[in-house]
Protein backbone atom coordinates (compact mmCIF):
# COMPACT_ATOMS: atom_id res chain seq x y z
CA UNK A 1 -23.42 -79.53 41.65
CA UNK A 2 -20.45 -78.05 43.43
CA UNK A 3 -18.38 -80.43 46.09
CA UNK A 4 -18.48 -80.21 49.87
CA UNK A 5 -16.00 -78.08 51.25
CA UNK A 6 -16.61 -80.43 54.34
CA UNK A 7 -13.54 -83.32 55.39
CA UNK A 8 -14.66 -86.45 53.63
CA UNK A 9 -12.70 -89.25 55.02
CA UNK A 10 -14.22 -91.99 52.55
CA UNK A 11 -13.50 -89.97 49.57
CA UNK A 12 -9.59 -90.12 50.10
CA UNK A 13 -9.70 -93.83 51.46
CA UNK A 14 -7.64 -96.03 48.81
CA UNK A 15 -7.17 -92.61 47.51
CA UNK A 16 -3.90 -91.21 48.51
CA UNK A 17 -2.69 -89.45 45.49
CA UNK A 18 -6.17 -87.14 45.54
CA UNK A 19 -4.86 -85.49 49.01
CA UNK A 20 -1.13 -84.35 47.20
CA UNK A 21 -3.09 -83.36 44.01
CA UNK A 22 -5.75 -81.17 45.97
CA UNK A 23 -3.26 -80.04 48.42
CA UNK A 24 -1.05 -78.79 45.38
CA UNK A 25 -4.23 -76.82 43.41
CA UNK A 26 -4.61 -75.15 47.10
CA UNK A 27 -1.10 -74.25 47.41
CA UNK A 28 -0.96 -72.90 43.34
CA UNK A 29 -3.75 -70.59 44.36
CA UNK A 30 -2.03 -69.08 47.24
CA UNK A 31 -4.86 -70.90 50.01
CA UNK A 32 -2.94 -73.78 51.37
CA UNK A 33 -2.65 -73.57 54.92
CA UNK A 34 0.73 -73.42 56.02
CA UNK A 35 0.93 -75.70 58.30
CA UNK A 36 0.35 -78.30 55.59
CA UNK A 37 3.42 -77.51 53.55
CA UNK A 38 5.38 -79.67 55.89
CA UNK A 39 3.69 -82.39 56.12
CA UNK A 40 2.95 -82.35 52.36
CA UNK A 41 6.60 -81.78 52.10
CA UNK A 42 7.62 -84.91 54.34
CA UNK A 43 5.07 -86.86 52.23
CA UNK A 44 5.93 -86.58 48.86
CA UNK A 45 9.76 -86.94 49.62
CA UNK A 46 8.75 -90.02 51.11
CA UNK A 47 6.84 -91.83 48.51
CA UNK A 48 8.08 -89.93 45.32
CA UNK A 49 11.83 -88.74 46.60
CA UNK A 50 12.52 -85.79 45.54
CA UNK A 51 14.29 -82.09 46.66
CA UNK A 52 12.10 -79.77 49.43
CA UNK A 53 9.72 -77.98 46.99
CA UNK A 54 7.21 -80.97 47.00
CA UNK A 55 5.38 -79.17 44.13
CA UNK A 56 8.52 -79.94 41.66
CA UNK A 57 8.54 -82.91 42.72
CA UNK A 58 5.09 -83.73 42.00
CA UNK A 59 5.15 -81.76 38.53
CA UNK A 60 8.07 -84.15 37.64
CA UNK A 61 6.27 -87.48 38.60
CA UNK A 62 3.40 -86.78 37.40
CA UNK A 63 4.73 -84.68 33.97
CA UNK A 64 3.45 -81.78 34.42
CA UNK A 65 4.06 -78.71 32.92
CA UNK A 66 6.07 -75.75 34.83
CA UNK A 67 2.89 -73.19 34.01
CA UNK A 68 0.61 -75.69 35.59
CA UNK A 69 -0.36 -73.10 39.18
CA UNK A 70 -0.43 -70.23 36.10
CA UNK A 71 -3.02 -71.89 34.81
CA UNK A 72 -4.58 -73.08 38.25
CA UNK A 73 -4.39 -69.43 39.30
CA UNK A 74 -6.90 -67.79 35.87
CA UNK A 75 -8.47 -70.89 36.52
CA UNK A 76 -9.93 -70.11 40.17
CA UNK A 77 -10.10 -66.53 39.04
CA UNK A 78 -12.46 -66.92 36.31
CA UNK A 79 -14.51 -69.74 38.61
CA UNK A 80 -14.75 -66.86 41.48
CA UNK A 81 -16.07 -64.28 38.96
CA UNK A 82 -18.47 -67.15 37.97
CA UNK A 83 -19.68 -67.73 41.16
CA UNK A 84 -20.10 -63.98 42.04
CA UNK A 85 -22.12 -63.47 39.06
CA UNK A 86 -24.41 -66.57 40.29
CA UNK A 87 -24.61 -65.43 43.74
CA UNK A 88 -22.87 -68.49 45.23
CA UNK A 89 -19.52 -68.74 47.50
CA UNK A 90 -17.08 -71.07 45.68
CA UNK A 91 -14.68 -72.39 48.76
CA UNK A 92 -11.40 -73.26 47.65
CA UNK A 93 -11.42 -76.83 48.88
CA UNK A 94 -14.65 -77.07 46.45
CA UNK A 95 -12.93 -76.21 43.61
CA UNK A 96 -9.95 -77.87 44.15
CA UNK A 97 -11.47 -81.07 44.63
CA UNK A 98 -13.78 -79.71 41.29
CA UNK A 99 -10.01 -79.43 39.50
CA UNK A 100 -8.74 -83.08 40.46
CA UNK A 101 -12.09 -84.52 39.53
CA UNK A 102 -12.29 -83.06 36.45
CA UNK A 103 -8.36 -83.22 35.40
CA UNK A 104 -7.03 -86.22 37.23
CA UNK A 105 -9.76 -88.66 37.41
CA UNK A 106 -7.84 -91.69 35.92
CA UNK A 107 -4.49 -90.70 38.52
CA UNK A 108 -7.14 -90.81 41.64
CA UNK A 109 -8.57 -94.46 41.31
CA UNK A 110 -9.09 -96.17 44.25
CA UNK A 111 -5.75 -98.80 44.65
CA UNK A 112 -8.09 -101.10 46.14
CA UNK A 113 -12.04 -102.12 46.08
CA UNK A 114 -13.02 -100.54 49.44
């Protein structure tokens, strides 16, 4: 079942890591609105440190590889020709929430019982 593209207020609550990491898969695709590089910008300095390219930074805390948008770039591609071929609209907030749930479950715990 795919994720709502719809804001979901409860899913990010205790949750603050899941925003950057769904922001970033957005902004490897190409889709992140723009007006959220700023503010994703002025985040990530703030709670990681860090230069202006808030995706570097986050790669570094979180150790992940340079080709990581590469691979988050075939990845959407091959999911959009899947979802053609089944006659359904894949939104990129779906499957970048579909990409953090799957890859970075035990990074996206809640930090407190809610």
């Amino acid at each position: 079942m795919l994720p709502t593209p719809n804001a979901e207020p409860d899913r990010y609550r205790g949750r603050p890591l899941l925003i950057v990491l769904e922001n970033y898969v957005l902004a490897a695709i190409g889709l992140l609105p723009k007006d959220a590089d700023q503010r994703l910008t002025q985040l990530v300095k703030s709670v990681f440190g860090g230069e202006d390219d808030w995706k570097k930074t986050v790669r570094q805390q979180l150790q992940l590889g340079d080709a990581i948008d590469d691979s988050f770039r075939e990845l959407w591609d091959r999911n959009q020709t899947i979802a053609r071929q089944n006659g359904i609209e894949l939104h990129p907030i779906q499957f970048a929430k579909m990409v953090v749930d799957t890859n970075f479950a035990e990074l996206i715990e809640p930090t407190s019982k809610q």
